[in-house]
C-alpha atoms as a PDB file:
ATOM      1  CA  UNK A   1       3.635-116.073 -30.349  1.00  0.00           C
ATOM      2  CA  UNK A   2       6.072-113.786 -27.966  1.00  0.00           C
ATOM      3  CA  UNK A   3       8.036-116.856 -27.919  1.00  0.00           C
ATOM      4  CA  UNK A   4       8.749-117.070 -31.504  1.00  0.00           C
ATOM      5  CA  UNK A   5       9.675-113.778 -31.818  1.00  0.00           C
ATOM      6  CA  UNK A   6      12.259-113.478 -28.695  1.00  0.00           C
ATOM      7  CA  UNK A   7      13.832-116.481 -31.102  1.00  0.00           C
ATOM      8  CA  UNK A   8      14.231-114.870 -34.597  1.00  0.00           C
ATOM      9  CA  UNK A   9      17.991-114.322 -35.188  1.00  0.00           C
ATOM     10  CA  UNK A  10      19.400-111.245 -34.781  1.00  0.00           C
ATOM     11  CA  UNK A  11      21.341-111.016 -38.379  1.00  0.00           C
ATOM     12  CA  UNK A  12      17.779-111.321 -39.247  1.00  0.00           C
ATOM     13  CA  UNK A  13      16.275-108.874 -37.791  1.00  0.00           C
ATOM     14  CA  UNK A  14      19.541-106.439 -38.851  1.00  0.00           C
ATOM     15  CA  UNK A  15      18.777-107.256 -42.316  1.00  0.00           C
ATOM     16  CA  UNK A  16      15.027-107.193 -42.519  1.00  0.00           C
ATOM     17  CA  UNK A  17      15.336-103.350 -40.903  1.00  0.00           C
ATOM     18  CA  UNK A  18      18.384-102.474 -42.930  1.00  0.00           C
ATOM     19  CA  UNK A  19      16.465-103.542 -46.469  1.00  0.00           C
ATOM     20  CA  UNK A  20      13.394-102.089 -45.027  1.00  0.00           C
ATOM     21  CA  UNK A  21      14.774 -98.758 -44.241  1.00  0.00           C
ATOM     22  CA  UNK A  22      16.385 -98.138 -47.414  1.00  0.00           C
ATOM     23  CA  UNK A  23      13.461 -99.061 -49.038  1.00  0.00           C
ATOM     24  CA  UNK A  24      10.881 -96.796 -47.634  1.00  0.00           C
ATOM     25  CA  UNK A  25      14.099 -94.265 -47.701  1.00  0.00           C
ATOM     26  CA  UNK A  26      13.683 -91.307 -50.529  1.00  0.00           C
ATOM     27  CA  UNK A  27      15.688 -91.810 -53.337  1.00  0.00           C
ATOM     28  CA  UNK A  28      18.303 -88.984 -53.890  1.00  0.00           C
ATOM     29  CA  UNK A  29      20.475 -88.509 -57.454  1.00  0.00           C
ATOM     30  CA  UNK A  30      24.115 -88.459 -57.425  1.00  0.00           C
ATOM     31  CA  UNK A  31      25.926 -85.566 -56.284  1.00  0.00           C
ATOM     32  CA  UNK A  32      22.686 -84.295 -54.242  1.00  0.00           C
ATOM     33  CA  UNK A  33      23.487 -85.829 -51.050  1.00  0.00           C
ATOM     34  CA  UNK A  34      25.294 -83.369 -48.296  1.00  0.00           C
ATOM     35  CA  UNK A  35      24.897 -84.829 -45.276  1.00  0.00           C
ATOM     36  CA  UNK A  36      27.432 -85.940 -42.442  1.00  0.00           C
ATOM     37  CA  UNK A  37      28.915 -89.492 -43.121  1.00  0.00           C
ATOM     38  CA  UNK A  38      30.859 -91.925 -40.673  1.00  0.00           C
ATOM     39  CA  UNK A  39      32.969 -92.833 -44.107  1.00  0.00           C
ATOM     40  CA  UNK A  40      36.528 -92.233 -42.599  1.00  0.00           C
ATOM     41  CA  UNK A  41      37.408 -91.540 -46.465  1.00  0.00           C
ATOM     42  CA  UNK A  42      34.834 -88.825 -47.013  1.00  0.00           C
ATOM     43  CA  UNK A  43      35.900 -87.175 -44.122  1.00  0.00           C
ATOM     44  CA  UNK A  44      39.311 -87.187 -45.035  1.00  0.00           C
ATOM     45  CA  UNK A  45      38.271 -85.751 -47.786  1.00  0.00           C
ATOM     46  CA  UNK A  46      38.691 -88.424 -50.699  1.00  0.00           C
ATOM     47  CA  UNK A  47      35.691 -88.353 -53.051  1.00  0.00           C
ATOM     48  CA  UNK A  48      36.764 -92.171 -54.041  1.00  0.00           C
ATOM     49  CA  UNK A  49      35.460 -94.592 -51.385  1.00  0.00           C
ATOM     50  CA  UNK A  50      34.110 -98.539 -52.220  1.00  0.00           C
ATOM     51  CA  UNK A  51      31.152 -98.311 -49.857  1.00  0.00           C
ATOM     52  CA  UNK A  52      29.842 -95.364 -50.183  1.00  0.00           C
ATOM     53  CA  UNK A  53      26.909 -94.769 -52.930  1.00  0.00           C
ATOM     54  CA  UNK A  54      25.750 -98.329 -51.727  1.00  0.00           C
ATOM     55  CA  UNK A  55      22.654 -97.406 -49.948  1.00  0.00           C
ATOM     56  CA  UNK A  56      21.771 -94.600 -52.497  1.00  0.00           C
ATOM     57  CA  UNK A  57      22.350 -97.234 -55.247  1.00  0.00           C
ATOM     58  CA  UNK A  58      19.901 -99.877 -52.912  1.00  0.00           C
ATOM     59  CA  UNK A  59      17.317 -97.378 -52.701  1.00  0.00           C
ATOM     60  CA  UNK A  60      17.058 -96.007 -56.065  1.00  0.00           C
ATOM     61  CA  UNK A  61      16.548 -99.680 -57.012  1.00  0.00           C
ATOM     62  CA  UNK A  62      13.566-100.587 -54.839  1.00  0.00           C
ATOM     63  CA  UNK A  63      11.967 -97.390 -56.690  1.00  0.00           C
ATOM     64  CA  UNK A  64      12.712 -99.110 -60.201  1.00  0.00           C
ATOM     65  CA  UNK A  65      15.675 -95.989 -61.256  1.00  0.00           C
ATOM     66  CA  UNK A  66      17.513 -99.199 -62.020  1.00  0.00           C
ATOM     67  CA  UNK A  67      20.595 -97.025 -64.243  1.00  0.00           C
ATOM     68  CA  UNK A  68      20.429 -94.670 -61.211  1.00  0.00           C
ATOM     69  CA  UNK A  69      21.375 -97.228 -59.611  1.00  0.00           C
ATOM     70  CA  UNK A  70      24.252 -98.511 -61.236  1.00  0.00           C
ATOM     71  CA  UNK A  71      25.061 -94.774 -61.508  1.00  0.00           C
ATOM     72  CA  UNK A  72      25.327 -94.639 -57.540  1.00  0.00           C
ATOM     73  CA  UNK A  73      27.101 -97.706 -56.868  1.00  0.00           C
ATOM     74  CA  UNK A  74      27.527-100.649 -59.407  1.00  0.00           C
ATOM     75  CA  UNK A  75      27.229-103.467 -56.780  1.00  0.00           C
ATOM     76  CA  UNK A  76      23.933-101.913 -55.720  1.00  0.00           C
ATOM     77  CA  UNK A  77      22.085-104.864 -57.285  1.00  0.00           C
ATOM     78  CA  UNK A  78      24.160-108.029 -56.185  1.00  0.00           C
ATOM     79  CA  UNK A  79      24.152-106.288 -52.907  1.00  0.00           C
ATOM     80  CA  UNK A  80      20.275-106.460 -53.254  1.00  0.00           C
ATOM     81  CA  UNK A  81      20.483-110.334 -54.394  1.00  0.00           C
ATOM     82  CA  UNK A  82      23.159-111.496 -51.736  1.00  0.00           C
ATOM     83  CA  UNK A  83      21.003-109.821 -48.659  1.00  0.00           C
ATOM     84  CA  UNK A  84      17.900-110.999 -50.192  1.00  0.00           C
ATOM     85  CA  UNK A  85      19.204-114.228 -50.211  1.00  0.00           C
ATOM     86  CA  UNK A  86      20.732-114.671 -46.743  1.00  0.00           C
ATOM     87  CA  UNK A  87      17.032-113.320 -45.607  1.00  0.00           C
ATOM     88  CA  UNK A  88      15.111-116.199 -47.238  1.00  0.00           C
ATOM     89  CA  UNK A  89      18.512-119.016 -45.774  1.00  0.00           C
ATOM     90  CA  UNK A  90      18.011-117.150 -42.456  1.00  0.00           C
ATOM     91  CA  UNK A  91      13.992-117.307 -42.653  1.00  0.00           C
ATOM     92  CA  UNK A  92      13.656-120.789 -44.136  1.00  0.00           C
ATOM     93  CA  UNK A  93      16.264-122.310 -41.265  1.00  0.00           C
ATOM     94  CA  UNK A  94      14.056-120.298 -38.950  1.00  0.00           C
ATOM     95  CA  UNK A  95      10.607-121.540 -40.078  1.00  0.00           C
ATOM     96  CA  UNK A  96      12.296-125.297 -39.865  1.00  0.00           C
ATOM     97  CA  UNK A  97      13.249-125.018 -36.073  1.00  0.00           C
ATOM     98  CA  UNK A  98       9.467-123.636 -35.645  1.00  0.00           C
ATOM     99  CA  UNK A  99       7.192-126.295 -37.185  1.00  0.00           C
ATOM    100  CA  UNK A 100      10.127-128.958 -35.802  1.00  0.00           C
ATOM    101  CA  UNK A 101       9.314-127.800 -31.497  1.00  0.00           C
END
């Protein structure tokens, strides 16, 4: 069983933990979050940046605030279908090389 799991992909495991954690992650409106950002456009000071609000928008989906969502960051939603996606390729392609050794 160890074995199996030393073998699961790492873009996997990235974005297993990275759907997981905004999931579980408290959903905040827009304009409530004040925290420090690594955004290099937010810290220079722009309030315009095409990343950020992603997250937010992620989370307040997975708590069904689905125009919050949109509100945060319109590509909140396709974000959610492309990762969602690429987890099932990456676990299906997975679960092959398993039953196949």
């Amino acid at each position: 069983m160890l074995n199996c799991l030393g073998r699961i992909p790492l873009e996997l495991v990235f974005w297993l933990t990275g759907i997981l954690l905004l999931a579980i992650a408290e959903p905040q409106g827009h304009g409530q979050v004040h925290h420090f950002t690594l955004c290099p456009l937010a810290n220079l000071g722009l309030d315009w940046c095409p990343g950020c609000g992603l997250g937010r928008s992620i989370t307040q989906l997975f708590h069904g605030n689905l125009d919050e969502s949109i509100h945060q960051h319109w590509l909140g939603v396709p974000a959610v279908i492309i990762i969602g996606l690429r987890i099932v390729t990456l676990g299906k392609y997975e679960w092959k090389k398993i039953r196949i050794e």
